[in-house]
C-alpha atoms as a PDB file:
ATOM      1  CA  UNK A   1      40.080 -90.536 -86.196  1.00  0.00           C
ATOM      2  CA  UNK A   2      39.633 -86.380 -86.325  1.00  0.00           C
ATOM      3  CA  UNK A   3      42.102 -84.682 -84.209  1.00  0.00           C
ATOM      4  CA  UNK A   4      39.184 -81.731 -83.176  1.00  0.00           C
ATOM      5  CA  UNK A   5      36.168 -83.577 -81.961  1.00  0.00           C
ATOM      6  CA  UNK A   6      33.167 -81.757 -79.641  1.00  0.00           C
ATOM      7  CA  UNK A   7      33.730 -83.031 -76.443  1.00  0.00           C
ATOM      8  CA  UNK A   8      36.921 -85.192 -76.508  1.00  0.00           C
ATOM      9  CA  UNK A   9      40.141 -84.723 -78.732  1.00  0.00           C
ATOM     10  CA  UNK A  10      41.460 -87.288 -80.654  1.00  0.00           C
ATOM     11  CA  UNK A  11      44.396 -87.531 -78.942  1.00  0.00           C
ATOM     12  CA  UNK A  12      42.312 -88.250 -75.631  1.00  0.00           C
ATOM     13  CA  UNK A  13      40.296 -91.004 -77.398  1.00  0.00           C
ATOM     14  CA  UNK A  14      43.370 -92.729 -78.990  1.00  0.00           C
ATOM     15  CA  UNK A  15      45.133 -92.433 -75.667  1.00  0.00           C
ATOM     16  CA  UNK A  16      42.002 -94.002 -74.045  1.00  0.00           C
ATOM     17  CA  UNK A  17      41.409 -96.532 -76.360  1.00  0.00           C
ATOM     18  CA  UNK A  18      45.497 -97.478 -76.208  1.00  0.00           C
ATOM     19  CA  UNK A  19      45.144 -97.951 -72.508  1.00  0.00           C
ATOM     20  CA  UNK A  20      42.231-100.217 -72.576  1.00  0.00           C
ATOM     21  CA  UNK A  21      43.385-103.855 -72.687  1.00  0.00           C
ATOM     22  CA  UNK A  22      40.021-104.796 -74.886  1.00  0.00           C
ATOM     23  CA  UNK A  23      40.405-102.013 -77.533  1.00  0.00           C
ATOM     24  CA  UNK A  24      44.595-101.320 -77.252  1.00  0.00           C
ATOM     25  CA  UNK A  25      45.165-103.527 -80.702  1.00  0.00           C
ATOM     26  CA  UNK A  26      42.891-101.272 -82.341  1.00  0.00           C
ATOM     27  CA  UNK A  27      44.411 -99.509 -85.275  1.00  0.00           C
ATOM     28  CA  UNK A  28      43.940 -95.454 -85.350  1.00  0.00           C
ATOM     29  CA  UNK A  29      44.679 -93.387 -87.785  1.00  0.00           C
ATOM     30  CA  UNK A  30      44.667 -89.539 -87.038  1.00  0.00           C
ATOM     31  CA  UNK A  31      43.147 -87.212 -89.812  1.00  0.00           C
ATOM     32  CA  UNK A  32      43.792 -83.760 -88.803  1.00  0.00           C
ATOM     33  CA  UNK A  33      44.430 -79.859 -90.492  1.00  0.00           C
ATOM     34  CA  UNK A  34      47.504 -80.047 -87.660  1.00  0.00           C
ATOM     35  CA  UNK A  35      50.059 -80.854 -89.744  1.00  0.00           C
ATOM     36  CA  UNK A  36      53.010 -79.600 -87.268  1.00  0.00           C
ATOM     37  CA  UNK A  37      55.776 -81.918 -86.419  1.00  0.00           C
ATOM     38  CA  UNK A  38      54.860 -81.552 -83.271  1.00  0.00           C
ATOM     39  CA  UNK A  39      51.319 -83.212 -83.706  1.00  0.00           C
ATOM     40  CA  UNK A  40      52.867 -85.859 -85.626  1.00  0.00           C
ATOM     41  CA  UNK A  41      54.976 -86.832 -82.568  1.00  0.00           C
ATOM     42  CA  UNK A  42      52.365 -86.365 -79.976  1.00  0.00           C
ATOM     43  CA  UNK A  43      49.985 -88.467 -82.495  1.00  0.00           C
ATOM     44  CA  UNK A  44      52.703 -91.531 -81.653  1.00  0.00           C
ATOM     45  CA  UNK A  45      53.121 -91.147 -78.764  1.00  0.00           C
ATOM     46  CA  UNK A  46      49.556 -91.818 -77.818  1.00  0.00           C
ATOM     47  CA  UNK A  47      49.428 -94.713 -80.114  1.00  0.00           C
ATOM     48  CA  UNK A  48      48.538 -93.821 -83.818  1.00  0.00           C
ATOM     49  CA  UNK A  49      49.309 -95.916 -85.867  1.00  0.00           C
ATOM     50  CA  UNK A  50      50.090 -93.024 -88.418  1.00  0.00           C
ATOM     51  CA  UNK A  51      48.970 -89.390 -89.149  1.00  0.00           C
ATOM     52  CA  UNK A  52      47.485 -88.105 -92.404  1.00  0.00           C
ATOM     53  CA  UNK A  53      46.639 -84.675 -92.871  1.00  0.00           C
ATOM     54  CA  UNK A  54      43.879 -82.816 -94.480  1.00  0.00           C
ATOM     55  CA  UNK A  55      42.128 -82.022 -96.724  1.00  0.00           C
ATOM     56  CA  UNK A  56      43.294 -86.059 -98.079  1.00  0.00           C
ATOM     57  CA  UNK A  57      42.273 -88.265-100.706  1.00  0.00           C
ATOM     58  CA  UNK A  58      40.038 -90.982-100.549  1.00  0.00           C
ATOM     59  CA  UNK A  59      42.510 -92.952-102.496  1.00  0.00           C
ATOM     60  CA  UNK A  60      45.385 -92.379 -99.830  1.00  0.00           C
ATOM     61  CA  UNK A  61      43.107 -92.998 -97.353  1.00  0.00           C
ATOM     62  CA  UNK A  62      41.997 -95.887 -98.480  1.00  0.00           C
ATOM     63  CA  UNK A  63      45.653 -96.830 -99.520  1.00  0.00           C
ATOM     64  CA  UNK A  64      47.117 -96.440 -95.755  1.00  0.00           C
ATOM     65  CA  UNK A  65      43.856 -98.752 -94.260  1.00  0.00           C
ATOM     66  CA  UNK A  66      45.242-101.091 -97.015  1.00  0.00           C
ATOM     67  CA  UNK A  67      48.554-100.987 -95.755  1.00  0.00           C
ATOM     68  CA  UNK A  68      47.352-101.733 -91.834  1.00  0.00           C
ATOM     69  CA  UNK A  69      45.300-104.561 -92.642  1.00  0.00           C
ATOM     70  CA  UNK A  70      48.443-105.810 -94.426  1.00  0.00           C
ATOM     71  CA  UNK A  71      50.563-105.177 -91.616  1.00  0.00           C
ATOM     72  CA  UNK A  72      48.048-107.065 -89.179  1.00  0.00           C
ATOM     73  CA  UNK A  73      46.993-109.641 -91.347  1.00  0.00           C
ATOM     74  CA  UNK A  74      51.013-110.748 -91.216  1.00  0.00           C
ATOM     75  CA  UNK A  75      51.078-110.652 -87.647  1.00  0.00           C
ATOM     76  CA  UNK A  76      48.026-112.657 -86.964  1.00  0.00           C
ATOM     77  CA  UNK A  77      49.896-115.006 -89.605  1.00  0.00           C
ATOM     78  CA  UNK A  78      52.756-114.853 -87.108  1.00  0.00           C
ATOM     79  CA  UNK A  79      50.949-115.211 -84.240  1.00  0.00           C
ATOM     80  CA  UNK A  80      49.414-118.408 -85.446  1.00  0.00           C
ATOM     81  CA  UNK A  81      52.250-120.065 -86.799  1.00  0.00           C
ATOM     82  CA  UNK A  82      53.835-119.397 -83.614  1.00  0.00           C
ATOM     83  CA  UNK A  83      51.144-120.634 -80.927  1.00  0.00           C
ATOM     84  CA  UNK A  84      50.479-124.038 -83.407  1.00  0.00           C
ATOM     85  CA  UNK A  85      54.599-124.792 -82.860  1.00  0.00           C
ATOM     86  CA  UNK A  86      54.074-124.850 -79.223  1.00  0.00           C
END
């Protein structure tokens, strides 16, 4: 998700979505110019999932979704091993 959007930041809409208990599970990814420390941090805390600044590759890009999914797939695995031991 772009940091600088029209109406809304990213940081607003990743905050939002974080709160929501229907989207809160919902990977983001900032993509942002910002590359400050700062932003980094504030990226977190609002529930990023990570930060990659611009101007990117499509290959990194594509690399860090690959990573997520990963990461998710493994705890859906998790997940479902646990609930079918109960």
């Amino acid at each position: 998700m772009d940091v600088a959007m029209a109406k809304m930041n990213g940081f607003k809409v990743c905050r939002n979505l974080k709160q929501d208990p229907q989207t809160k599970e919902i990977p983001v990814v900032m993509l942002t110019a910002m590359g400050r420390q700062v932003d980094k941090e504030k990226g977190k805390q609002v529930g990023a999932r990570d930060y990659i600044i611009k101007p990117f590759t499509p290959s990194a890009l594509l690399m860090k979704i690959g990573e997520i999914l990963g990461q998710l797939s493994r705890k859906t695995f998790h997940v479902l091993i646990k609930k079918s031991l109960r």
